[in-house]
PDB file of N, CA and C in Angstrom:
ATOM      1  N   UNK A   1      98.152 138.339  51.616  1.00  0.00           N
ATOM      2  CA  UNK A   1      97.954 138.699  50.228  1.00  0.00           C
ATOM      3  C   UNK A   1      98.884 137.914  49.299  1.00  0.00           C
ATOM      4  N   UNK A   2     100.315 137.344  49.980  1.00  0.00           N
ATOM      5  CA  UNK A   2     100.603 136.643  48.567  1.00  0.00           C
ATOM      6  C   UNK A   2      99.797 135.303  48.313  1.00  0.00           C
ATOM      7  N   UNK A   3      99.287 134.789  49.024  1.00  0.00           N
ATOM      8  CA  UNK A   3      98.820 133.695  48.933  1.00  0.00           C
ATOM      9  C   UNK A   3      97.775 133.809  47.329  1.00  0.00           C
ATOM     10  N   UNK A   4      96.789 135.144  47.318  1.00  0.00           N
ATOM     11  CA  UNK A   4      96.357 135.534  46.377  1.00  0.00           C
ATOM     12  C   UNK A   4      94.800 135.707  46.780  1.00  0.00           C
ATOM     13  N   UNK A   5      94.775 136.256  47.626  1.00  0.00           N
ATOM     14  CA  UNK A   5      93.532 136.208  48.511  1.00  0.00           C
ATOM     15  C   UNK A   5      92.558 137.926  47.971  1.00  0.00           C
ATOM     16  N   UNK A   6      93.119 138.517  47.523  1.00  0.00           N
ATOM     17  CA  UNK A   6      92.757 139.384  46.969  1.00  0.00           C
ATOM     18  C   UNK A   6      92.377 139.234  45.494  1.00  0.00           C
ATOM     19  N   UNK A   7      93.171 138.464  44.781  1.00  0.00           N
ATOM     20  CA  UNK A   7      92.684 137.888  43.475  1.00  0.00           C
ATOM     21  C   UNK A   7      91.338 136.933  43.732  1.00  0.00           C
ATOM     22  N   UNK A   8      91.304 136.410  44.559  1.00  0.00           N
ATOM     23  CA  UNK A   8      90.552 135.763  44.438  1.00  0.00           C
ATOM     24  C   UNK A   8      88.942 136.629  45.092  1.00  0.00           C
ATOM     25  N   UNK A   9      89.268 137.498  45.746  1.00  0.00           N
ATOM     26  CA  UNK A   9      87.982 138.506  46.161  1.00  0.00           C
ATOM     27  C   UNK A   9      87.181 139.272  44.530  1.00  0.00           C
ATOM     28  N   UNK A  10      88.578 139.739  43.908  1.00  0.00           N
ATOM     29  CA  UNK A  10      88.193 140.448  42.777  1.00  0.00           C
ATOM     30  C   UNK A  10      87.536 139.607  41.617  1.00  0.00           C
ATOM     31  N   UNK A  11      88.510 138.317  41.436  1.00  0.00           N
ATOM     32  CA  UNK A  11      87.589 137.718  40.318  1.00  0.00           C
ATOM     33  C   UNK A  11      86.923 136.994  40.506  1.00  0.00           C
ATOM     34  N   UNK A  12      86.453 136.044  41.991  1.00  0.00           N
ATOM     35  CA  UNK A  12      85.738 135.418  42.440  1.00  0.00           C
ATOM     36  C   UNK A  12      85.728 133.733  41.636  1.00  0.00           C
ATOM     37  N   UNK A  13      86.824 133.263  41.411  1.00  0.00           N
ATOM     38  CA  UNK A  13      86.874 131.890  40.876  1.00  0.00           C
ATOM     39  C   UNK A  13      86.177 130.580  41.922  1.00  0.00           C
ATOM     40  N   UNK A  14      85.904 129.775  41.457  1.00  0.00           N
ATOM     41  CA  UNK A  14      85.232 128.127  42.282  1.00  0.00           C
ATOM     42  C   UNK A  14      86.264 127.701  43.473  1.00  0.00           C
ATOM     43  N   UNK A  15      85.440 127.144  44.550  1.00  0.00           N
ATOM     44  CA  UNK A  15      86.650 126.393  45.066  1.00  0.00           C
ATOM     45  C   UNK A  15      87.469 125.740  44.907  1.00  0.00           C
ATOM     46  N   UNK A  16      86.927 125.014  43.607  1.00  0.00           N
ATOM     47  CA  UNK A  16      87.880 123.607  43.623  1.00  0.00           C
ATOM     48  C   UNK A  16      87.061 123.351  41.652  1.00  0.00           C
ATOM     49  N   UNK A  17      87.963 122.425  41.477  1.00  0.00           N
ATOM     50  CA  UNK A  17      87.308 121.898  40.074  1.00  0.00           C
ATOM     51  C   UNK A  17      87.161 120.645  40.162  1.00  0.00           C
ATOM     52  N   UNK A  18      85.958 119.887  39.273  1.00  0.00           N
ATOM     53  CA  UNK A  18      85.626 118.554  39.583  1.00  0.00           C
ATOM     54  C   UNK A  18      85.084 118.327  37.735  1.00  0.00           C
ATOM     55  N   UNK A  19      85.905 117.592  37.489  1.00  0.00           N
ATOM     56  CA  UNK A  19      86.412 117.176  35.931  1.00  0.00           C
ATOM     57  C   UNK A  19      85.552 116.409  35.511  1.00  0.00           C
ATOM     58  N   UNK A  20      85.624 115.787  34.462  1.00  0.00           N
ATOM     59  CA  UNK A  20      84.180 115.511  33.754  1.00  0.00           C
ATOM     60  C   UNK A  20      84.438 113.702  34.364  1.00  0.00           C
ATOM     61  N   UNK A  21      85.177 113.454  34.131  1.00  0.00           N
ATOM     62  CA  UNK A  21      85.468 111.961  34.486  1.00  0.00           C
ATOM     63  C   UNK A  21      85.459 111.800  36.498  1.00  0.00           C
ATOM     64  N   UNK A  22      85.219 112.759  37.037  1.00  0.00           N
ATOM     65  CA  UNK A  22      84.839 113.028  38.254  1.00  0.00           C
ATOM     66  C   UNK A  22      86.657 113.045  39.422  1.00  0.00           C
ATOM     67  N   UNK A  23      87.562 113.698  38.589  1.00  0.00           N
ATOM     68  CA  UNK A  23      88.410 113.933  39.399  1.00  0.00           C
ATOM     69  C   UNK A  23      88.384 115.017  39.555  1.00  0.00           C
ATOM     70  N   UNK A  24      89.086 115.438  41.163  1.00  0.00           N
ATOM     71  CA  UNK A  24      89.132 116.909  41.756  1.00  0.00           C
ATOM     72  C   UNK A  24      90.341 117.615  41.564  1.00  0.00           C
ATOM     73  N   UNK A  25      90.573 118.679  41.022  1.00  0.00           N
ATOM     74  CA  UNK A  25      91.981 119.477  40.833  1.00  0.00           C
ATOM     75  C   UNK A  25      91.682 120.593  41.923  1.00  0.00           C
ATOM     76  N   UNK A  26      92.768 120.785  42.710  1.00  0.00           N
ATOM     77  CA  UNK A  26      92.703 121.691  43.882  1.00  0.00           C
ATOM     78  C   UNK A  26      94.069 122.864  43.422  1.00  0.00           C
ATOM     79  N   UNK A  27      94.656 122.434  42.816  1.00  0.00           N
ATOM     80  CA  UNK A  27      95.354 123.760  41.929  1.00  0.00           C
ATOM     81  C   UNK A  27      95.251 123.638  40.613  1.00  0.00           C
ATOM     82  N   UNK A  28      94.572 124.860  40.167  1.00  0.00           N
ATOM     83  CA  UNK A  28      94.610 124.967  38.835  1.00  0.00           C
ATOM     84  C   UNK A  28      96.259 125.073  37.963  1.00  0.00           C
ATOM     85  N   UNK A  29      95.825 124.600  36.801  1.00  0.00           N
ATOM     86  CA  UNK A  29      96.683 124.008  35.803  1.00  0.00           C
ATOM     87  C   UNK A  29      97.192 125.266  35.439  1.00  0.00           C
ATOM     88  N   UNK A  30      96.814 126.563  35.325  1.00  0.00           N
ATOM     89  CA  UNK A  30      97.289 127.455  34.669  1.00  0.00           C
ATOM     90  C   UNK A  30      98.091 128.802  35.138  1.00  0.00           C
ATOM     91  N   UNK A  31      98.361 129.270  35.209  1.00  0.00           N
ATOM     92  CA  UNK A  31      99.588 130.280  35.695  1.00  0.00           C
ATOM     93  C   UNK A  31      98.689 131.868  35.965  1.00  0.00           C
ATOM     94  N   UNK A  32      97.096 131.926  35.368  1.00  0.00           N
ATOM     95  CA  UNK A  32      96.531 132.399  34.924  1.00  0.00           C
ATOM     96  C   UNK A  32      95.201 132.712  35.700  1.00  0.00           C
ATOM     97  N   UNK A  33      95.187 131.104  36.467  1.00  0.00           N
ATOM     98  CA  UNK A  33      93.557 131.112  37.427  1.00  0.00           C
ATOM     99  C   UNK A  33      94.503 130.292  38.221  1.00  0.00           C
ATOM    100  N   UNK A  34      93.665 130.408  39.428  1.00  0.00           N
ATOM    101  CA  UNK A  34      93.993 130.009  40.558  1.00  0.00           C
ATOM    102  C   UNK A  34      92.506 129.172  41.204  1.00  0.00           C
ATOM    103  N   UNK A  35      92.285 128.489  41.858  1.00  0.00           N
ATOM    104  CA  UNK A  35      91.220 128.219  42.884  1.00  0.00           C
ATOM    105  C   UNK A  35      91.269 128.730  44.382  1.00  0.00           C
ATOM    106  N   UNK A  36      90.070 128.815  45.243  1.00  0.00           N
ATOM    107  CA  UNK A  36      89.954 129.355  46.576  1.00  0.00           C
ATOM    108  C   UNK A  36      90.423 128.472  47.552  1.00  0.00           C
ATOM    109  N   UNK A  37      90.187 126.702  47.258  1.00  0.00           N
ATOM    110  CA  UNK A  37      91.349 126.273  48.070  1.00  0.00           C
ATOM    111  C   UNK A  37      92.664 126.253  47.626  1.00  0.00           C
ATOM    112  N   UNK A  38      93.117 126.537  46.628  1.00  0.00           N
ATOM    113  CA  UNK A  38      94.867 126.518  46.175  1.00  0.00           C
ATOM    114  C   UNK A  38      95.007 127.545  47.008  1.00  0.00           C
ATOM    115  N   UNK A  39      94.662 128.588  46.889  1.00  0.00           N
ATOM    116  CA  UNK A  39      94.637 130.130  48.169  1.00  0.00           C
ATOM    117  C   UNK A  39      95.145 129.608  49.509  1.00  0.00           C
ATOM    118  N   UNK A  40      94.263 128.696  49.782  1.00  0.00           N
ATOM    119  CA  UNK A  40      94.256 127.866  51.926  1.00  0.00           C
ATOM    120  C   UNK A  40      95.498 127.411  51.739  1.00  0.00           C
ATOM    121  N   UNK A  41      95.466 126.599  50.562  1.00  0.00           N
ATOM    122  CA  UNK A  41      97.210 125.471  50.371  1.00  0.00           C
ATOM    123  C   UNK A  41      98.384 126.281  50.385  1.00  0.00           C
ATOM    124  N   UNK A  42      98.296 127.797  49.904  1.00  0.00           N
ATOM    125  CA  UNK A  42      99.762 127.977  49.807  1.00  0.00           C
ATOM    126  C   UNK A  42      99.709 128.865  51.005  1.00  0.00           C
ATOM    127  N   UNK A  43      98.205 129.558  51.519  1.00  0.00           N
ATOM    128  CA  UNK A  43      98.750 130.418  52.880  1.00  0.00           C
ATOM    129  C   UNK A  43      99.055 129.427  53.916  1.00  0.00           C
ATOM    130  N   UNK A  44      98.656 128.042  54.144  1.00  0.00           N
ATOM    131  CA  UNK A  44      99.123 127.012  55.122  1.00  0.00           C
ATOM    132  C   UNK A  44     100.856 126.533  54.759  1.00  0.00           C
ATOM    133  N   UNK A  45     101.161 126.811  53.299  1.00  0.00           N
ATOM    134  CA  UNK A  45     102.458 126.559  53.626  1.00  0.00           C
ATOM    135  C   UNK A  45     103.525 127.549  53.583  1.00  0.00           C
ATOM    136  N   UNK A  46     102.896 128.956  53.646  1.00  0.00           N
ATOM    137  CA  UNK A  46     103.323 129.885  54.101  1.00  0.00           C
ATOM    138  C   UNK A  46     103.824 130.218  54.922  1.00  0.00           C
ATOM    139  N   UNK A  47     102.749 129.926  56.071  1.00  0.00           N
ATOM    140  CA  UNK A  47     102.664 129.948  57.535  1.00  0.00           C
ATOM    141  C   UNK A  47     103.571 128.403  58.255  1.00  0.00           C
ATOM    142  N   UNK A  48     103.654 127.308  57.815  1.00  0.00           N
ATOM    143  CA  UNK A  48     104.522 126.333  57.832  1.00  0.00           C
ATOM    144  C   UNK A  48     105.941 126.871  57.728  1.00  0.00           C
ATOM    145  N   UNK A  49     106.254 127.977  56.376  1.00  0.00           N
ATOM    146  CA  UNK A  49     108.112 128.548  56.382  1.00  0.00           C
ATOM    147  C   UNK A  49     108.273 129.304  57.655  1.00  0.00           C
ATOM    148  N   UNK A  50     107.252 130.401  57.759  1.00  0.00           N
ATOM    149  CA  UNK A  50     107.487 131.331  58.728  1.00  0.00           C
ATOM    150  C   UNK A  50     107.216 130.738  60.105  1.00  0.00           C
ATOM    151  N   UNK A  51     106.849 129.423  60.378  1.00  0.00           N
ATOM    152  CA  UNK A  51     106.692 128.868  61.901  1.00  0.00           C
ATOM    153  C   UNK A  51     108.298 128.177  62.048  1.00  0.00           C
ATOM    154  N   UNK A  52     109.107 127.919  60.688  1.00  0.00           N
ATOM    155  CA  UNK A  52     110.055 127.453  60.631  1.00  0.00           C
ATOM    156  C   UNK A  52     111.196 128.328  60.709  1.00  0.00           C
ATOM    157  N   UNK A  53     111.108 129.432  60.314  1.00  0.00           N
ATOM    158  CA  UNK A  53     112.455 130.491  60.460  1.00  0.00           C
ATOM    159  C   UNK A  53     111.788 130.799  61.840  1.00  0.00           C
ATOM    160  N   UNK A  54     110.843 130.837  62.524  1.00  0.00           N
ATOM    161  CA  UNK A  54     110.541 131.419  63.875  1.00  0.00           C
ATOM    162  C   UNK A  54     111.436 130.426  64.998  1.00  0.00           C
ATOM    163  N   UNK A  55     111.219 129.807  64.790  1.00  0.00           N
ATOM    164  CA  UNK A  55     111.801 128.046  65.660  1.00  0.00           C
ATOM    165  C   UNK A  55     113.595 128.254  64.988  1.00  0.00           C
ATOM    166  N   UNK A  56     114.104 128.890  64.152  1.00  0.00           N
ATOM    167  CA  UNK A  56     115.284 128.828  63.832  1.00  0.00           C
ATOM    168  C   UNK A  56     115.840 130.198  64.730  1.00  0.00           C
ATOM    169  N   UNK A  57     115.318 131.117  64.762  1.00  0.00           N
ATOM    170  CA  UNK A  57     115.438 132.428  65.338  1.00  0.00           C
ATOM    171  C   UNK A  57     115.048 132.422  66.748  1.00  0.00           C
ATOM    172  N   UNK A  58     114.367 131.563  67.347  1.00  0.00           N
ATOM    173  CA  UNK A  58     114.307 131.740  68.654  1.00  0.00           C
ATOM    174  C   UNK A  58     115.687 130.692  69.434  1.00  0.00           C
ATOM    175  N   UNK A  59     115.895 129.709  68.664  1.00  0.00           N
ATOM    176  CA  UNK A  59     116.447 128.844  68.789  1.00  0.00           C
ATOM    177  C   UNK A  59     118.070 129.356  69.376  1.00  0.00           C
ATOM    178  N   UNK A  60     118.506 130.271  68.034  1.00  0.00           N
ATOM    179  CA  UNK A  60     119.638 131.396  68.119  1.00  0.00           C
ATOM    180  C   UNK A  60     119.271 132.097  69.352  1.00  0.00           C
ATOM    181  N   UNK A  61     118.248 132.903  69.524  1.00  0.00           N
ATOM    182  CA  UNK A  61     118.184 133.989  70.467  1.00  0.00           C
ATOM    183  C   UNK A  61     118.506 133.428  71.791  1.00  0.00           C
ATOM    184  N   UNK A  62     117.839 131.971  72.226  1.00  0.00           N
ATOM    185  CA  UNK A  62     117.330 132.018  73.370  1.00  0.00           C
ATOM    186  C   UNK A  62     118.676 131.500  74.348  1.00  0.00           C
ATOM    187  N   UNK A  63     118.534 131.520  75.496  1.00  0.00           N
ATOM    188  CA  UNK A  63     119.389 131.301  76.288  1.00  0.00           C
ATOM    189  C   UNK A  63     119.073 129.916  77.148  1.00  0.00           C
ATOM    190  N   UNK A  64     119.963 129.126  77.590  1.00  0.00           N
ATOM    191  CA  UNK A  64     119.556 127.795  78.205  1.00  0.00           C
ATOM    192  C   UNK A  64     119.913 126.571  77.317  1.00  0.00           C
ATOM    193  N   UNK A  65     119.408 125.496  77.588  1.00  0.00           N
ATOM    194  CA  UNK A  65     119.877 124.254  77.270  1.00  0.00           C
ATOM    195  C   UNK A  65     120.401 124.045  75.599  1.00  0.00           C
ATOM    196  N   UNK A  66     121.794 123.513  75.356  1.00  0.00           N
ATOM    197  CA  UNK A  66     121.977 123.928  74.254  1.00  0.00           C
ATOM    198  C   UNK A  66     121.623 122.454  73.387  1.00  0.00           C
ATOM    199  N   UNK A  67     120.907 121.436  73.737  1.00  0.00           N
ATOM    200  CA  UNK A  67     120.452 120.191  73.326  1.00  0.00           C
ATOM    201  C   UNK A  67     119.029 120.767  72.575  1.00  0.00           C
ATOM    202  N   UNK A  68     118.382 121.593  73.775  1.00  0.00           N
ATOM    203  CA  UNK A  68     116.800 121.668  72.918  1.00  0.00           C
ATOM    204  C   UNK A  68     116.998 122.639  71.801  1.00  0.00           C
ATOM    205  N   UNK A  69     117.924 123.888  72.007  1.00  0.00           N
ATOM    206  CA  UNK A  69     117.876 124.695  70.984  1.00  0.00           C
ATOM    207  C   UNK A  69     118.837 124.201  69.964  1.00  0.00           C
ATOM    208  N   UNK A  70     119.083 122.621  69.572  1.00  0.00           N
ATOM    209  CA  UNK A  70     119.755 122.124  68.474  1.00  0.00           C
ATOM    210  C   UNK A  70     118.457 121.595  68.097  1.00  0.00           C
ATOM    211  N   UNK A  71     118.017 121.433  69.159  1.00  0.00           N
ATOM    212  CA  UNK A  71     116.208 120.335  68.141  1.00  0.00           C
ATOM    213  C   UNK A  71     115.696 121.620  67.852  1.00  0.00           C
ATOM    214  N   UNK A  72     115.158 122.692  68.020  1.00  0.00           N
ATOM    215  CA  UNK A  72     114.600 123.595  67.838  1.00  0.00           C
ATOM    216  C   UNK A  72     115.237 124.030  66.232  1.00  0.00           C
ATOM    217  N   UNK A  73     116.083 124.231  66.560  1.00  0.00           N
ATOM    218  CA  UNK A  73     116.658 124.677  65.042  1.00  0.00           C
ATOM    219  C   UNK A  73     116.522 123.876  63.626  1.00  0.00           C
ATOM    220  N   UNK A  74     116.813 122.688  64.133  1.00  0.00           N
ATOM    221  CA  UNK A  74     116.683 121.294  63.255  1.00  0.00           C
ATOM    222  C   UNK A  74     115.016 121.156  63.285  1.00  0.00           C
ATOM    223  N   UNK A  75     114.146 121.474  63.808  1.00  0.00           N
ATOM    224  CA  UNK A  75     113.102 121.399  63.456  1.00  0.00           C
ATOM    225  C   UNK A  75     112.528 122.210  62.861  1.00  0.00           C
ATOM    226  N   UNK A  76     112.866 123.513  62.563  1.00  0.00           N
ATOM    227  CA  UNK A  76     113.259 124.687  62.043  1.00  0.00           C
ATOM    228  C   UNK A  76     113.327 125.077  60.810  1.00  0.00           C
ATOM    229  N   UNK A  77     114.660 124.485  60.885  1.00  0.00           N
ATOM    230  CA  UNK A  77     114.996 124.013  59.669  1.00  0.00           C
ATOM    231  C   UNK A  77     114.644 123.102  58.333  1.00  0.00           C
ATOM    232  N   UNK A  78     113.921 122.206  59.185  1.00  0.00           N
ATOM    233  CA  UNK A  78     113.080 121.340  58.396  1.00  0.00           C
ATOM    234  C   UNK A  78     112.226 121.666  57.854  1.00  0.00           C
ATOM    235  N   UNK A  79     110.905 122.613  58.672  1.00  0.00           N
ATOM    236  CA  UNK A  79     110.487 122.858  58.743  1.00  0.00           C
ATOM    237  C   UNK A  79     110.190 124.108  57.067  1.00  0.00           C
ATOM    238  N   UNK A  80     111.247 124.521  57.115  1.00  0.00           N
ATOM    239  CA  UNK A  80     111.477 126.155  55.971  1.00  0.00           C
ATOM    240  C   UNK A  80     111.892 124.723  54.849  1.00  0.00           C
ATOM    241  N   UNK A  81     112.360 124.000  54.943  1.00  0.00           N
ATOM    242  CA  UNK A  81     113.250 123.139  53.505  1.00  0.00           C
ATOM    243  C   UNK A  81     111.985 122.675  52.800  1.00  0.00           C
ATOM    244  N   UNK A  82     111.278 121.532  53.706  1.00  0.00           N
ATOM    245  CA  UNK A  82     109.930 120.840  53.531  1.00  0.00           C
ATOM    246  C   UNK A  82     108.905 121.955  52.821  1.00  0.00           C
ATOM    247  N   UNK A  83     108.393 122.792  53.517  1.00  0.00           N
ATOM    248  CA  UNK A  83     107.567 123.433  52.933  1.00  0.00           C
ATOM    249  C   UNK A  83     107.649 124.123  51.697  1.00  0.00           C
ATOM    250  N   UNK A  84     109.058 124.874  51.818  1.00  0.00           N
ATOM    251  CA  UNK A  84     109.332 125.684  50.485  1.00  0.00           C
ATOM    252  C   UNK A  84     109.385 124.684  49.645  1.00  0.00           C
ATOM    253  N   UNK A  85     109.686 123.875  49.760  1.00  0.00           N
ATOM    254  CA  UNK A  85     109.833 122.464  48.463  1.00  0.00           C
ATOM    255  C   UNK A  85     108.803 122.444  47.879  1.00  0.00           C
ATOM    256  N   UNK A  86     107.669 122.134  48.352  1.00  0.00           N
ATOM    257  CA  UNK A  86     106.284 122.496  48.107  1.00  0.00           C
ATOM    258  C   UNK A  86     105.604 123.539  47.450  1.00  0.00           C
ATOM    259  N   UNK A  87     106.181 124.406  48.009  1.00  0.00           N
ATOM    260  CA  UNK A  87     105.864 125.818  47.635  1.00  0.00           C
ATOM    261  C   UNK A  87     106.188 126.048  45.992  1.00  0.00           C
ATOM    262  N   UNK A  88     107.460 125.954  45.769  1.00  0.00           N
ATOM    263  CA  UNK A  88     108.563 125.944  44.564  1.00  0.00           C
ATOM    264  C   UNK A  88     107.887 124.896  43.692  1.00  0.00           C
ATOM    265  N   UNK A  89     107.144 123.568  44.480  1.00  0.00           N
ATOM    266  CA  UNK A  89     106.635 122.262  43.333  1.00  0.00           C
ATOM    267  C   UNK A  89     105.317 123.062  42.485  1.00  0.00           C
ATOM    268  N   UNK A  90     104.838 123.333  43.293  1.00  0.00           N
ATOM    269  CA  UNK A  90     103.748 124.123  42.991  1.00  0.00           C
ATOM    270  C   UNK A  90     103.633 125.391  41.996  1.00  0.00           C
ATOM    271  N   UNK A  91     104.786 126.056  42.665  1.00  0.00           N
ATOM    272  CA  UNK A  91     105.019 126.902  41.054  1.00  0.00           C
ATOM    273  C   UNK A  91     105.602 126.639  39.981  1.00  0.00           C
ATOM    274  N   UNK A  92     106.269 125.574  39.964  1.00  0.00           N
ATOM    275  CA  UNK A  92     107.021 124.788  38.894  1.00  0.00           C
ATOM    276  C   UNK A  92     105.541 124.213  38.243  1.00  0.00           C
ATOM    277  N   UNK A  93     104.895 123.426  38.816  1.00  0.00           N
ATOM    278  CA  UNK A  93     103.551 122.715  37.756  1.00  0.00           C
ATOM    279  C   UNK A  93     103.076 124.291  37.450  1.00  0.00           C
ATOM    280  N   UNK A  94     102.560 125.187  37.568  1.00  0.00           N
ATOM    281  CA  UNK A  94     101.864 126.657  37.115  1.00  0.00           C
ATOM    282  C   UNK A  94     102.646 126.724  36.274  1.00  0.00           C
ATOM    283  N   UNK A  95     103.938 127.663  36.579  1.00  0.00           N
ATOM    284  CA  UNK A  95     104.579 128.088  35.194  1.00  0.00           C
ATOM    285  C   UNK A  95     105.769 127.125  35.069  1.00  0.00           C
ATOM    286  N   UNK A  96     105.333 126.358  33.762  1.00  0.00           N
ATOM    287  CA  UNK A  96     106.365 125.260  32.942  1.00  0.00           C
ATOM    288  C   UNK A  96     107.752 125.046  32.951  1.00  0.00           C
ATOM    289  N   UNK A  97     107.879 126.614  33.064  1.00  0.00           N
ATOM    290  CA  UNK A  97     109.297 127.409  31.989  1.00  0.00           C
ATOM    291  C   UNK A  97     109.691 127.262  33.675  1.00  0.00           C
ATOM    292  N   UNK A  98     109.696 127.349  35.028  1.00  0.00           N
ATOM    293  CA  UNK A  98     110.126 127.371  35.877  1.00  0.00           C
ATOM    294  C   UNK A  98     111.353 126.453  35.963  1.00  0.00           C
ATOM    295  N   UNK A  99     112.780 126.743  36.657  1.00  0.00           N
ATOM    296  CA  UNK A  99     113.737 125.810  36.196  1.00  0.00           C
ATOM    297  C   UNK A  99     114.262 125.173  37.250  1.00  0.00           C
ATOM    298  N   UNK A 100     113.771 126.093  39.013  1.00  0.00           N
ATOM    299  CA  UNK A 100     114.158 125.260  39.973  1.00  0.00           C
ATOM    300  C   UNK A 100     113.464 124.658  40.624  1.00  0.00           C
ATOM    301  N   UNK A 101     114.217 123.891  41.197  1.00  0.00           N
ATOM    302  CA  UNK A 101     113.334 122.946  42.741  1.00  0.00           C
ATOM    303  C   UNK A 101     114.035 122.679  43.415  1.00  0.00           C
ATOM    304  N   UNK A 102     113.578 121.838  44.818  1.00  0.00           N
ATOM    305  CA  UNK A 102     114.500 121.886  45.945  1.00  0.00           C
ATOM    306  C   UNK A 102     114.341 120.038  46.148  1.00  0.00           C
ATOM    307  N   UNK A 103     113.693 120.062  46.980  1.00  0.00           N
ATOM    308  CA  UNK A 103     113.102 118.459  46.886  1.00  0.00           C
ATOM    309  C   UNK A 103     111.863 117.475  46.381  1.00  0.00           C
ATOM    310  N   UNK A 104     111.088 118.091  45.746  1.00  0.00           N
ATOM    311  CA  UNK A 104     110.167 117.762  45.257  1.00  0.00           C
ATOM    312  C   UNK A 104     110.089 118.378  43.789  1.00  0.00           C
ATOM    313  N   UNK A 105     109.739 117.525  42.881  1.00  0.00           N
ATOM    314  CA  UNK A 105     109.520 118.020  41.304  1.00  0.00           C
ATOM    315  C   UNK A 105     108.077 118.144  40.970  1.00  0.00           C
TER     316      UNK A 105
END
C-alpha cells in the first residue's frame, strides 16, 4: 500500500502518459496524480531497500565465514543507499518544496 496501490484502485488513473509531441512520462509531474506504472517503480524500489536491510541483517545474524558476511553487508548496504536515492529523487521531482537527497537530484 505505500507504493499507492490502493489510490490507484479507487481513482483508477492511465498507465502511463504519452504527450502530444509523442514522449512517455512514467511518473507524473504532480504531487497530486500518480500513474499505474509509477505504482510498479516505487513498489520495485521498495522491495530493492527491504532486500537490502535483509542482506544487512542476515549478514549480522549469521554465523561462519567472516569475508562473505562483509560482502553480504556491503551489498546490503548498497543496496538500501542506491535505491532510497531513487526513492527520495522521485519525491523531490513530485513535491518541489522537498529539500533532501542522498545521491541523486
Amino acid at each position: 500500500m505505500t507504493s499507492g496501490q490502493m489510490w490507484n484502485h479507487i481513482r483508477g488513473p492511465p498507465f502511463l502518459h504519452r504527450s502530444p509531441s509523442g514522449n512517455v512520462a512514467y511518473i507524473h509531474a504532480s504531487s497530486q496524480g500518480q500513474f499505474i506504472l509509477e505504482t510498479y517503480i516505487v513498489m520495485i524500489l521498495n522491495g530493492a531497500v527491504v532486500l537490502g536491510m535483509i542482506l544487512m541483517t542476515e549478514a549480522a545474524s549469521r554465523k561462519g565465514d567472516v569475508k562473505k558476511r562483509r560482502i553480504f553487508a556491503a551489498i546490503g548496504a548498497g543496496l538500501v543507499v542506491i535505491f532510497f536515492s531513487l526513492l527520495l529523487s522521485i519525491f523531490r521531482n513530485k513535491a518541489q518544496a522537498y529539500p533532501y537527497s542522498m545521491l541523486f537530484k
